[in-house]
C-alpha atoms as a PDB file:
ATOM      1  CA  UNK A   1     -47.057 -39.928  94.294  1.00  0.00           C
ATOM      2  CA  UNK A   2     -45.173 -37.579  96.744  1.00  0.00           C
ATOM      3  CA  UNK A   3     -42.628 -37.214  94.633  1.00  0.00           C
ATOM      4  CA  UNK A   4     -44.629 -36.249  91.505  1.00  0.00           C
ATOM      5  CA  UNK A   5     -46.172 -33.610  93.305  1.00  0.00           C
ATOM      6  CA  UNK A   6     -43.568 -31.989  94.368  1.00  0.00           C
ATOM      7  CA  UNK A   7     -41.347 -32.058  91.370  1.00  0.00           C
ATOM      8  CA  UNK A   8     -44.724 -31.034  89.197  1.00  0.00           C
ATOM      9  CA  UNK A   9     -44.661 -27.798  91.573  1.00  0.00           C
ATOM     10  CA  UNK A  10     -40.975 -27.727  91.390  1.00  0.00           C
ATOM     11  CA  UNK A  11     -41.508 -27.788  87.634  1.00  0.00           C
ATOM     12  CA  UNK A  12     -43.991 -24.780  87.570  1.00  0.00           C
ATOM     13  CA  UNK A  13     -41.688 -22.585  89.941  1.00  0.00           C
ATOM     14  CA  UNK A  14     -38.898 -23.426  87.514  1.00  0.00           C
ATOM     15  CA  UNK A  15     -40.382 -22.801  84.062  1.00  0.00           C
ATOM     16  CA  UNK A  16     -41.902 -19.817  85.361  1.00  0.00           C
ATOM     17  CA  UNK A  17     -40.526 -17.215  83.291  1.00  0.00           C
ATOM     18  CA  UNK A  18     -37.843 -19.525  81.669  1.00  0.00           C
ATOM     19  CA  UNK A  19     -38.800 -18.039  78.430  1.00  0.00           C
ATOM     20  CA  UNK A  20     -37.920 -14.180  79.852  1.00  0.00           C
ATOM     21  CA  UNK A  21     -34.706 -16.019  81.220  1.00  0.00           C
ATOM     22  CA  UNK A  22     -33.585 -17.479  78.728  1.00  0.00           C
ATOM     23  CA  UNK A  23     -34.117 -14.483  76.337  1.00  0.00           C
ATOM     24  CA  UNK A  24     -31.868 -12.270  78.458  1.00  0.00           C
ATOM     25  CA  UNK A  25     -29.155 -14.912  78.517  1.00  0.00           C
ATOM     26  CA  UNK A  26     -29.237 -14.606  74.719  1.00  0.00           C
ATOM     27  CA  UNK A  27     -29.139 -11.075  74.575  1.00  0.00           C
ATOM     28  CA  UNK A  28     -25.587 -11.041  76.612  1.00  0.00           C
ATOM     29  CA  UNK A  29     -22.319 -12.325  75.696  1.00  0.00           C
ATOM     30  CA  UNK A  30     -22.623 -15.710  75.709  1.00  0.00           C
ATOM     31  CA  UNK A  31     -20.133 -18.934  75.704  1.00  0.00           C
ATOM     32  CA  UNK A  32     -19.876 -21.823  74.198  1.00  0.00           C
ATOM     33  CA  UNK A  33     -17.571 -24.685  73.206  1.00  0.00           C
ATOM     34  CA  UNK A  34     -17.713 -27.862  70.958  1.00  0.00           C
ATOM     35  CA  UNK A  35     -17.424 -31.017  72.908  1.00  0.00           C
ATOM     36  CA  UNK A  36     -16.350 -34.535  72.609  1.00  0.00           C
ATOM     37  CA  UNK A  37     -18.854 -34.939  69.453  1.00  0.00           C
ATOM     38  CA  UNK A  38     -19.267 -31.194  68.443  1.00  0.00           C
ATOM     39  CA  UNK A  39     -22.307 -31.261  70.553  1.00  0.00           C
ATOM     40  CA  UNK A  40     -22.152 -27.672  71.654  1.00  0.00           C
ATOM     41  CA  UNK A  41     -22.133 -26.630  75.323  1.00  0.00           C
ATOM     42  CA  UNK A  42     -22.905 -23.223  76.786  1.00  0.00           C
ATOM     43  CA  UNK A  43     -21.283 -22.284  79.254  1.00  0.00           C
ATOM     44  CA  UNK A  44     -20.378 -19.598  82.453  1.00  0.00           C
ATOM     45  CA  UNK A  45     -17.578 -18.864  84.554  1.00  0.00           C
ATOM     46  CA  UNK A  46     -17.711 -16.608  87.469  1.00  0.00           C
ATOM     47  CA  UNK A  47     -15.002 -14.964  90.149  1.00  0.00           C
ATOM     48  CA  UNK A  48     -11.466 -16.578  90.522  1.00  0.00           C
ATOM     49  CA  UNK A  49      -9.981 -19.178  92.882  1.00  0.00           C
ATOM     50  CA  UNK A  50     -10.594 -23.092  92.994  1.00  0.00           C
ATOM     51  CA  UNK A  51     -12.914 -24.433  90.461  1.00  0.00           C
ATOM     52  CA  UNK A  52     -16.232 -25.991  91.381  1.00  0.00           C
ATOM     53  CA  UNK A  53     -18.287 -27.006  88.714  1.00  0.00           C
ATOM     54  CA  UNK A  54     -22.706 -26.757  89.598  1.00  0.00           C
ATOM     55  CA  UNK A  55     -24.756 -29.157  87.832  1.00  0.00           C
ATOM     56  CA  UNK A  56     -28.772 -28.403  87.721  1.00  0.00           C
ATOM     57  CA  UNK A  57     -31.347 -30.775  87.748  1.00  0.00           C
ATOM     58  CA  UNK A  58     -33.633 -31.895  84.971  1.00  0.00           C
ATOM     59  CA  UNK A  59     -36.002 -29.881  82.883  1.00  0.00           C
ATOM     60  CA  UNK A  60     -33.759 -26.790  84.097  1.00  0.00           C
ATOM     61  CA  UNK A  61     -29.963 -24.951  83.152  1.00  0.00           C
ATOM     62  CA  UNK A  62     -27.162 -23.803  84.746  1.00  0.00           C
ATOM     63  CA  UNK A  63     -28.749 -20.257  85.171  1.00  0.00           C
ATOM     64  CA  UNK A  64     -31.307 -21.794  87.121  1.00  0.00           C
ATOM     65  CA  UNK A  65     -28.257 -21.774  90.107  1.00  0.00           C
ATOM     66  CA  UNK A  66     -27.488 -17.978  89.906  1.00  0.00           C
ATOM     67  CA  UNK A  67     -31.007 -18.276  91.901  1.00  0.00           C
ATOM     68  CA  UNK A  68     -29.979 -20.151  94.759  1.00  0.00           C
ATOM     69  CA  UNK A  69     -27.566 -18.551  97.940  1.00  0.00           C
ATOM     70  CA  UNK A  70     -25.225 -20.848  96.878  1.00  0.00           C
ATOM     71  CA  UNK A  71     -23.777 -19.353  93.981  1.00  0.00           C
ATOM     72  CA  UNK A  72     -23.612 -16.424  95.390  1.00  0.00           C
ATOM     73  CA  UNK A  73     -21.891 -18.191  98.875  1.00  0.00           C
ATOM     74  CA  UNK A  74     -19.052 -20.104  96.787  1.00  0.00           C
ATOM     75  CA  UNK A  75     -17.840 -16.472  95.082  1.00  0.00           C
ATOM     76  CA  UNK A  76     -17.714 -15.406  98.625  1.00  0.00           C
ATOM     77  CA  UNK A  77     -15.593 -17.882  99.476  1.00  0.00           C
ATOM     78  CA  UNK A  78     -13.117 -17.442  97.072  1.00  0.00           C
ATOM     79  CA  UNK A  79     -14.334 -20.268  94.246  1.00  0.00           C
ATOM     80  CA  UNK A  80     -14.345 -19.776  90.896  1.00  0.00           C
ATOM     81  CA  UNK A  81     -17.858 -21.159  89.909  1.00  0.00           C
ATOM     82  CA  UNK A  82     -19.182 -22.566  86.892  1.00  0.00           C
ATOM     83  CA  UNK A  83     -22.144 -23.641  85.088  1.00  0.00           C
ATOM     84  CA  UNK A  84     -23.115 -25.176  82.148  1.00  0.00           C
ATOM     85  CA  UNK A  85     -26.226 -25.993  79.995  1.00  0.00           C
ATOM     86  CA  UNK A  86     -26.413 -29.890  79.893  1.00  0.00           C
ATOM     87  CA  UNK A  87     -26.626 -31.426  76.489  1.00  0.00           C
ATOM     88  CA  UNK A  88     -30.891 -31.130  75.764  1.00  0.00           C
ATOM     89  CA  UNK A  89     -30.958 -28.195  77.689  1.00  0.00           C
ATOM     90  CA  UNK A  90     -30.820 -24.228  77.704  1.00  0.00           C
ATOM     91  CA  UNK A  91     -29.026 -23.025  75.764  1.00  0.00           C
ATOM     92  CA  UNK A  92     -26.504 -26.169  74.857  1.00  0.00           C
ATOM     93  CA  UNK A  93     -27.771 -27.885  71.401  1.00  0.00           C
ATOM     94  CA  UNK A  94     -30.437 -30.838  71.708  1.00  0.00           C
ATOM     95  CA  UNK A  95     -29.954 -33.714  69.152  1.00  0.00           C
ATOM     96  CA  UNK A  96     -32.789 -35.752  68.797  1.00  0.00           C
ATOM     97  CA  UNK A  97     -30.341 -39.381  68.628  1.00  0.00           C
ATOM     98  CA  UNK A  98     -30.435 -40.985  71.902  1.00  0.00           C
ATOM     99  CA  UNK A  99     -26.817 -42.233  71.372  1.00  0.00           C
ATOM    100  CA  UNK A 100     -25.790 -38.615  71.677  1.00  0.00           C
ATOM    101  CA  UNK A 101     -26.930 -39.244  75.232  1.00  0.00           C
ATOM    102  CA  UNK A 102     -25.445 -42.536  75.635  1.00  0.00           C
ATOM    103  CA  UNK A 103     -22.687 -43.759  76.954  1.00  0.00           C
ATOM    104  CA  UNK A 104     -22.378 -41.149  80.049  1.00  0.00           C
ATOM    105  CA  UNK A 105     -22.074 -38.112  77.361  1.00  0.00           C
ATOM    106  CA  UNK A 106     -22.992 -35.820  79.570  1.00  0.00           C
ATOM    107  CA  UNK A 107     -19.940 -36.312  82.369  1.00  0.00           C
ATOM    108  CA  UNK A 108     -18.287 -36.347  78.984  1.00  0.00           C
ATOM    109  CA  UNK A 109     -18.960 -32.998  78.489  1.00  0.00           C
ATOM    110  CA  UNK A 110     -17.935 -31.942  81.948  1.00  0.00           C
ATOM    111  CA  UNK A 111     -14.793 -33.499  81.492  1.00  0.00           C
ATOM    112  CA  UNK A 112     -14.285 -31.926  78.254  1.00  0.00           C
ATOM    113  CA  UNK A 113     -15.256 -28.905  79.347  1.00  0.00           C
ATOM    114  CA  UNK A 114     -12.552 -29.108  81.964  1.00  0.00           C
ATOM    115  CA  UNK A 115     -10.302 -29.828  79.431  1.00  0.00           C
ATOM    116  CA  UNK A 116     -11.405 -26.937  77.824  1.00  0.00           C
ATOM    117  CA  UNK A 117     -11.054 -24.594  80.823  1.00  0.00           C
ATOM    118  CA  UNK A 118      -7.467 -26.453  81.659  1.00  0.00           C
ATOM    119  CA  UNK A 119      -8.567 -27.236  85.079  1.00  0.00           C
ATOM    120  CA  UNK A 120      -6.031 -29.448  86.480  1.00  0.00           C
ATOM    121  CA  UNK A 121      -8.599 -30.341  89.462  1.00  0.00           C
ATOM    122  CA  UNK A 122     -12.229 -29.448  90.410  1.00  0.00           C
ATOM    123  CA  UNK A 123     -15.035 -30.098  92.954  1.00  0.00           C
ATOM    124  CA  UNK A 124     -18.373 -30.627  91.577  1.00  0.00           C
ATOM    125  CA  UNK A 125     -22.283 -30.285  93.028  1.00  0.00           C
ATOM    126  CA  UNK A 126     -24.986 -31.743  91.355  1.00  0.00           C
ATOM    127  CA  UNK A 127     -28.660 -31.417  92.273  1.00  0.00           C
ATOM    128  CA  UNK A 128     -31.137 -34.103  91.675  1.00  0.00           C
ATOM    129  CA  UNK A 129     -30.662 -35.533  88.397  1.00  0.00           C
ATOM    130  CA  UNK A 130     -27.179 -33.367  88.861  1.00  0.00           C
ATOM    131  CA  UNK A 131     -26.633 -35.458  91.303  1.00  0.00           C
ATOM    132  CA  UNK A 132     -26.464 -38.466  89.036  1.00  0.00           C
ATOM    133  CA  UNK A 133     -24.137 -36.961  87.248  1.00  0.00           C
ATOM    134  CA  UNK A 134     -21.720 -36.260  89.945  1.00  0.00           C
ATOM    135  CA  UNK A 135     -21.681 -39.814  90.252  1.00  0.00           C
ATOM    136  CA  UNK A 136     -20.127 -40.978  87.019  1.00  0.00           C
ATOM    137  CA  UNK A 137     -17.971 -38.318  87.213  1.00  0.00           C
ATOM    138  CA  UNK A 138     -16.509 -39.326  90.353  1.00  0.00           C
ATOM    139  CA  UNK A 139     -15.831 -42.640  89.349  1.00  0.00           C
ATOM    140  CA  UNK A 140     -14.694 -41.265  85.476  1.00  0.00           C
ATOM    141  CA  UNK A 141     -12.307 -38.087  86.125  1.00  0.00           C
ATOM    142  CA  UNK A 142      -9.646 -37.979  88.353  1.00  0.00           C
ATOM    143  CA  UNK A 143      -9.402 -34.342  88.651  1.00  0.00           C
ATOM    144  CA  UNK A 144     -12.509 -34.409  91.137  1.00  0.00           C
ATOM    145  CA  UNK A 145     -11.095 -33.798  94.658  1.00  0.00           C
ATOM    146  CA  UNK A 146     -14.756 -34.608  95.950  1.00  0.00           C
ATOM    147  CA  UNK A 147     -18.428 -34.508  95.345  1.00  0.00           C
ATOM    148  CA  UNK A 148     -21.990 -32.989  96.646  1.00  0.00           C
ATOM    149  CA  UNK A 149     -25.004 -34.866  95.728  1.00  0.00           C
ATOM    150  CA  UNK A 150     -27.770 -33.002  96.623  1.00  0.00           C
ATOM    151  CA  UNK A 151     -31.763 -34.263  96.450  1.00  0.00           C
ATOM    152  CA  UNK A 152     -31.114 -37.936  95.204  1.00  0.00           C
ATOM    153  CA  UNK A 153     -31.517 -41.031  97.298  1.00  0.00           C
ATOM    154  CA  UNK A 154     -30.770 -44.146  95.932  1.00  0.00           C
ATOM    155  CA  UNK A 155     -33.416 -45.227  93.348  1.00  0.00           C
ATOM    156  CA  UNK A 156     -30.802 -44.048  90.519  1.00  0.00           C
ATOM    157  CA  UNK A 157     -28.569 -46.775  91.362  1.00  0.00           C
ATOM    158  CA  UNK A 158     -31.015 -49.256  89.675  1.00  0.00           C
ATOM    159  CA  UNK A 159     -30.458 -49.349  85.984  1.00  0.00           C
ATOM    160  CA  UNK A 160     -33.964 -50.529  85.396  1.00  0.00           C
ATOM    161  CA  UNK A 161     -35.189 -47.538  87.713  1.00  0.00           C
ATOM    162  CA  UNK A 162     -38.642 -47.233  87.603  1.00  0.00           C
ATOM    163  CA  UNK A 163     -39.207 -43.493  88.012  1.00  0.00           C
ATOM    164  CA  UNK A 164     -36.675 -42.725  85.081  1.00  0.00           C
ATOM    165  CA  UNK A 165     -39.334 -44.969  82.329  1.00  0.00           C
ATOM    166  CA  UNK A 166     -41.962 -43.580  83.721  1.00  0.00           C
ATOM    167  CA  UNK A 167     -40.943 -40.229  82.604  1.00  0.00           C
ATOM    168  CA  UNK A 168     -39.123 -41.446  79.606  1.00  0.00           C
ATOM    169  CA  UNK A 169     -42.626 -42.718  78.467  1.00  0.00           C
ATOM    170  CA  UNK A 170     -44.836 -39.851  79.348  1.00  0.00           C
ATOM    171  CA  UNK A 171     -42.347 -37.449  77.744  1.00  0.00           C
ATOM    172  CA  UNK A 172     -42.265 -39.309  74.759  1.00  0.00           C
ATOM    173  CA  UNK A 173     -45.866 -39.118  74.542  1.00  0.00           C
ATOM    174  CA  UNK A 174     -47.233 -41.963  76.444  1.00  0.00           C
ATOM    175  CA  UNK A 175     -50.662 -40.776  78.383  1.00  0.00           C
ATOM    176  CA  UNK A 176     -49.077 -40.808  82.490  1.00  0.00           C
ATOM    177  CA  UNK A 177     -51.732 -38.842  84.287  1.00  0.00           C
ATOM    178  CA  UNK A 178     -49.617 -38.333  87.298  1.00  0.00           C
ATOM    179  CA  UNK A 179     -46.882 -37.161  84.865  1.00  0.00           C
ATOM    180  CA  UNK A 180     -49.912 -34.912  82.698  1.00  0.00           C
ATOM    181  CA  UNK A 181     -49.149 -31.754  84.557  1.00  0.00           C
ATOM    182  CA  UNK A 182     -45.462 -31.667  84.043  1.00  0.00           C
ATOM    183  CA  UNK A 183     -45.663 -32.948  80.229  1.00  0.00           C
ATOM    184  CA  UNK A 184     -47.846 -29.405  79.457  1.00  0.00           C
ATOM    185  CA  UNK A 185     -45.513 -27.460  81.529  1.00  0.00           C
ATOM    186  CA  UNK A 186     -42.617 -28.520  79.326  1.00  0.00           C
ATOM    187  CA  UNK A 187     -44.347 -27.569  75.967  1.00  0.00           C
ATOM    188  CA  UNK A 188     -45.773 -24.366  77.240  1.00  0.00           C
ATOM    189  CA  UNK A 189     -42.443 -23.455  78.184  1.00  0.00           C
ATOM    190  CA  UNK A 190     -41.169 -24.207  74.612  1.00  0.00           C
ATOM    191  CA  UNK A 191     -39.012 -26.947  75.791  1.00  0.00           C
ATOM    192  CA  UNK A 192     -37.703 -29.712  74.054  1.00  0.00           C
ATOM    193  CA  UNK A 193     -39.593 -32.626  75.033  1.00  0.00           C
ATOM    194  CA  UNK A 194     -37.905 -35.053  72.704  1.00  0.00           C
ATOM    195  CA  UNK A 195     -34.628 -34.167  73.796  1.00  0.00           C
ATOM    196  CA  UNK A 196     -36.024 -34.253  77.087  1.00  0.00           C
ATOM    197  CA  UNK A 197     -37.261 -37.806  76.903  1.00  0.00           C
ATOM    198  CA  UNK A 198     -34.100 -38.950  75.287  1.00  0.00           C
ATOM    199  CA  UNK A 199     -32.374 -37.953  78.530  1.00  0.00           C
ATOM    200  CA  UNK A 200     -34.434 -40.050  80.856  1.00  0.00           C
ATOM    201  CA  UNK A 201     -33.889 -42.640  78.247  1.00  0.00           C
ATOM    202  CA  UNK A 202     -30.395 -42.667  78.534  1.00  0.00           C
ATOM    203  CA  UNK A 203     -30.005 -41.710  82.231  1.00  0.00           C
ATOM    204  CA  UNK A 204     -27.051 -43.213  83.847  1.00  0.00           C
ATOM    205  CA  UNK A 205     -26.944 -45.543  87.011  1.00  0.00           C
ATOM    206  CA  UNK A 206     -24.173 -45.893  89.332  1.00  0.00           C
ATOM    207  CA  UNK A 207     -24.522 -49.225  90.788  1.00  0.00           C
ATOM    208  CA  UNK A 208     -23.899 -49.880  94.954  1.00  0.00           C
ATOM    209  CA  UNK A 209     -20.666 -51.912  93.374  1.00  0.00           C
ATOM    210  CA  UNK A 210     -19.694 -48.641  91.504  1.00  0.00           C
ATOM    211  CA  UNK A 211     -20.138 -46.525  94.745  1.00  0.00           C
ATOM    212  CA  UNK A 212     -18.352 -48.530  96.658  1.00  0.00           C
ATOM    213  CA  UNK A 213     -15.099 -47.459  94.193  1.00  0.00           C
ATOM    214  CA  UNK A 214     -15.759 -44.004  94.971  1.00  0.00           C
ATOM    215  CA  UNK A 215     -12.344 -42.870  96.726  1.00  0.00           C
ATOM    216  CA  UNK A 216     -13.469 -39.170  97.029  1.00  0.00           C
ATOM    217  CA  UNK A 217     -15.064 -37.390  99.877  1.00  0.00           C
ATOM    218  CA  UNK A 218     -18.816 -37.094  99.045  1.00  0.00           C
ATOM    219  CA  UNK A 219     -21.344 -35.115 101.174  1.00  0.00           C
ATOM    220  CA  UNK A 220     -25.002 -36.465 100.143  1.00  0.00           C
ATOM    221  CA  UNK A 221     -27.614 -33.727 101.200  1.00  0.00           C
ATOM    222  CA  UNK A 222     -31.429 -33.880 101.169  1.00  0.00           C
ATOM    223  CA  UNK A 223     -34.186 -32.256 102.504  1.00  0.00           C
ATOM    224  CA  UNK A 224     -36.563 -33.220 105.632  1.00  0.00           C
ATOM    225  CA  UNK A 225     -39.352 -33.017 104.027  1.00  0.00           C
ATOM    226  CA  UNK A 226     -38.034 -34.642 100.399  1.00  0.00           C
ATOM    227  CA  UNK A 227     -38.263 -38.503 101.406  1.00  0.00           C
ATOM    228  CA  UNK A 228     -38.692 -40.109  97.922  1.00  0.00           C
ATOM    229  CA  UNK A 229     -35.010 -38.824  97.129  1.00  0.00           C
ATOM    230  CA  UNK A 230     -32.892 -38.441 100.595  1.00  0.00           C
ATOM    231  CA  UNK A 231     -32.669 -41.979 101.903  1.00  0.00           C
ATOM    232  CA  UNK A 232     -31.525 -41.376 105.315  1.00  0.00           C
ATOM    233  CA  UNK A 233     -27.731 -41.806 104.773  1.00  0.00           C
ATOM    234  CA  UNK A 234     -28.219 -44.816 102.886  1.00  0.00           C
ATOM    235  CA  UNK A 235     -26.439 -43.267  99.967  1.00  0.00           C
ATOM    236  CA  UNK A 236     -23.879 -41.934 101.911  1.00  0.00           C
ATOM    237  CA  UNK A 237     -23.344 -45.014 103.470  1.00  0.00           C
ATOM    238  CA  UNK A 238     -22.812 -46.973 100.217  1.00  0.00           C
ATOM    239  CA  UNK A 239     -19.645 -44.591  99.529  1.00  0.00           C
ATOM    240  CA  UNK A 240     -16.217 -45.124 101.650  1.00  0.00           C
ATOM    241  CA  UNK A 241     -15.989 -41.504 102.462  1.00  0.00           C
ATOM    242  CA  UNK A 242     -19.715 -40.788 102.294  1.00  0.00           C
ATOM    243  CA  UNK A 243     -21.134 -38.236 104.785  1.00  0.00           C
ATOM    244  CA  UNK A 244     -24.724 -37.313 105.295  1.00  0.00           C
ATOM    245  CA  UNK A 245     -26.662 -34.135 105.955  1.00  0.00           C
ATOM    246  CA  UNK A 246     -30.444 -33.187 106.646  1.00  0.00           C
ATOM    247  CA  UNK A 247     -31.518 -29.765 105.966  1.00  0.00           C
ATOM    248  CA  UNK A 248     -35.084 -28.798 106.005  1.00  0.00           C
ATOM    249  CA  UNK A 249     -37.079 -28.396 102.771  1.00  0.00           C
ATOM    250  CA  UNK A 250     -38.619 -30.537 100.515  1.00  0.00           C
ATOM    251  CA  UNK A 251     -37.224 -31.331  96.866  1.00  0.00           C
ATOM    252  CA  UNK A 252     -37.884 -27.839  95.161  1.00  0.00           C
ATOM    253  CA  UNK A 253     -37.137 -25.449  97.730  1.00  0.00           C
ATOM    254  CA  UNK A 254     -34.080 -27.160  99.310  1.00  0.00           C
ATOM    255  CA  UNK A 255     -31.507 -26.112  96.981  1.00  0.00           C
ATOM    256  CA  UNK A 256     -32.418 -22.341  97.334  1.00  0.00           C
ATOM    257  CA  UNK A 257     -32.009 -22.497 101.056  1.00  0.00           C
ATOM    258  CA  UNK A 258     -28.837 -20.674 103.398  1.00  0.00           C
ATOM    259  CA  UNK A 259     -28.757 -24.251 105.035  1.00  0.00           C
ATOM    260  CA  UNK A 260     -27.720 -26.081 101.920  1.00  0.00           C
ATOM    261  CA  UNK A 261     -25.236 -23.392 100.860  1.00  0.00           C
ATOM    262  CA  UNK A 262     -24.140 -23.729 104.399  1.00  0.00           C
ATOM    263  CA  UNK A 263     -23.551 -26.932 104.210  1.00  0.00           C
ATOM    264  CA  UNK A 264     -22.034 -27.137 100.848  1.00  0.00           C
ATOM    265  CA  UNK A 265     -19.503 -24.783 101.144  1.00  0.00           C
ATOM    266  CA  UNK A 266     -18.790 -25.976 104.731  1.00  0.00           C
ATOM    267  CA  UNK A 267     -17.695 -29.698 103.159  1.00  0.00           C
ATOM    268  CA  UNK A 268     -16.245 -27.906 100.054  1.00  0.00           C
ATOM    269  CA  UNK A 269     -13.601 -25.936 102.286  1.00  0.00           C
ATOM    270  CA  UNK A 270     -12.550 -28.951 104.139  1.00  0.00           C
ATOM    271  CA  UNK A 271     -12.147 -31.384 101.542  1.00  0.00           C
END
């Protein structure tokens, strides 16, 4: 119940003018390319220097970084960042076929959109369900030099994980009352719930067997006061090269702290 009180206020911070957002993205040049299926993928790329490649969490989009010091940090340091809209979100197109999110499509796209870039090697981040993602991709693409997963513990690593059906059915119309708040959240913001469900549906897992393949540094990174999704090190610990970090926040607000971008960039440099 922790949890779903926190990411219900997380929710409500982030959708919070996402409709103002989200019109000024599409009054600027924007970018897009077509990937692995012709799904199509909107983009950003920002400053010049090593690639690193931000993945946001769910029910947001790759803008939703441009809030956080972190962005800001990595051009600093001399990275060339970018973001992307994942499939069913933003600004990137939405089917409504859940084998368009099947299959690990999403660190598809990332890897196509690599391609697409002609990146011959990257470091990603990921943040909470970004996080997930980070994970496939580690284990898929042998570009990545290393990882961040930020705000996850280890629930994901279930493929029968509770949490992600629970959501699945309230955002595909099920009655969750713990799960009401965030459900009119995402249609008052306009978003696309179907889509939206379809993602929790097909949500990867990473098993402990996977993440024990992992050759790749990986820095896992939670907040104190976010103990439904930073597990102590246990993540870290089910990794080879798995390091762990404590910052203090809880699940919404640690991403937009100078700790984590501290952090990050700290384990970024060195690896």
């Amino acid at each position: 119940m922790k949890y779903f009180n926190i990411l219900i206020f997380t929710l409500l911070l982030s959708l919070t003018g996402f409709t103002r957002a989200a019109a000024q993205a599409a009054s600027s040049s924007e970018t897009f390319f077509r990937s692995f299926d012709n799904t199509r993928i909107h983009y950003t790329v920002a400053g010049k220097g090593e690639p690193v490649i931000l993945l946001h969490g769910f029910i947001l989009n790759g803008d939703s970084w441009r809030k956080t010091p972190l962005y800001d940090s990595l051009l600093k340091a001399g990275y060339m960042v970018v973001t992307l809209d994942m499939r069913g979100n933003g600004l990137s197109d939405k089917p409504h076929d859940s084998a368009a999110y099947a299959n690990d499509a999403e660190a598809k796209d990332i890897m196509a959109l690599a391609d697409y870039l002609k990146l011959g090697s990257y470091k990603t981040v990921g943040y909470s369900r970004g996080a997930i993602i980070v994970s496939r991709l580690l284990l898929m693409d042998g570009r990545v030099k290393c990882g961040v997963m930020g705000g996850m513990g280890t629930g994901f690593t279930d493929p029968e994980w509770p949490r992600r059906k629970l959501f699945y059915r309230a955002l595909s119309g099920e009655n969750i009352p713990e799960l009401a708040t965030m459900v009119k959240s995402v249609q008052a913001a306009g978003l696309d719930q179907q889509a939206l469900a379809l993602l929790q549906k097909e949500q990867p897992a990473t098993t402990p067997a996977e993440l024990g393949k992992i050759a790749q540094p990986v820095l896992v990174i939670g907040g104190d006061k976010d103990p439904d999704n930073d597990t102590g090190g246990a993540l870290a610990a089910m990794m080879p090269v798995g390091f762990h970090a404590t910052v203090t926040g809880d699940h919404g607000s640690t991403v937009r702290t100078a700790n984590f971008a501290s952090w990050v960039v700290d384990f970024l440099n060195n690896h």
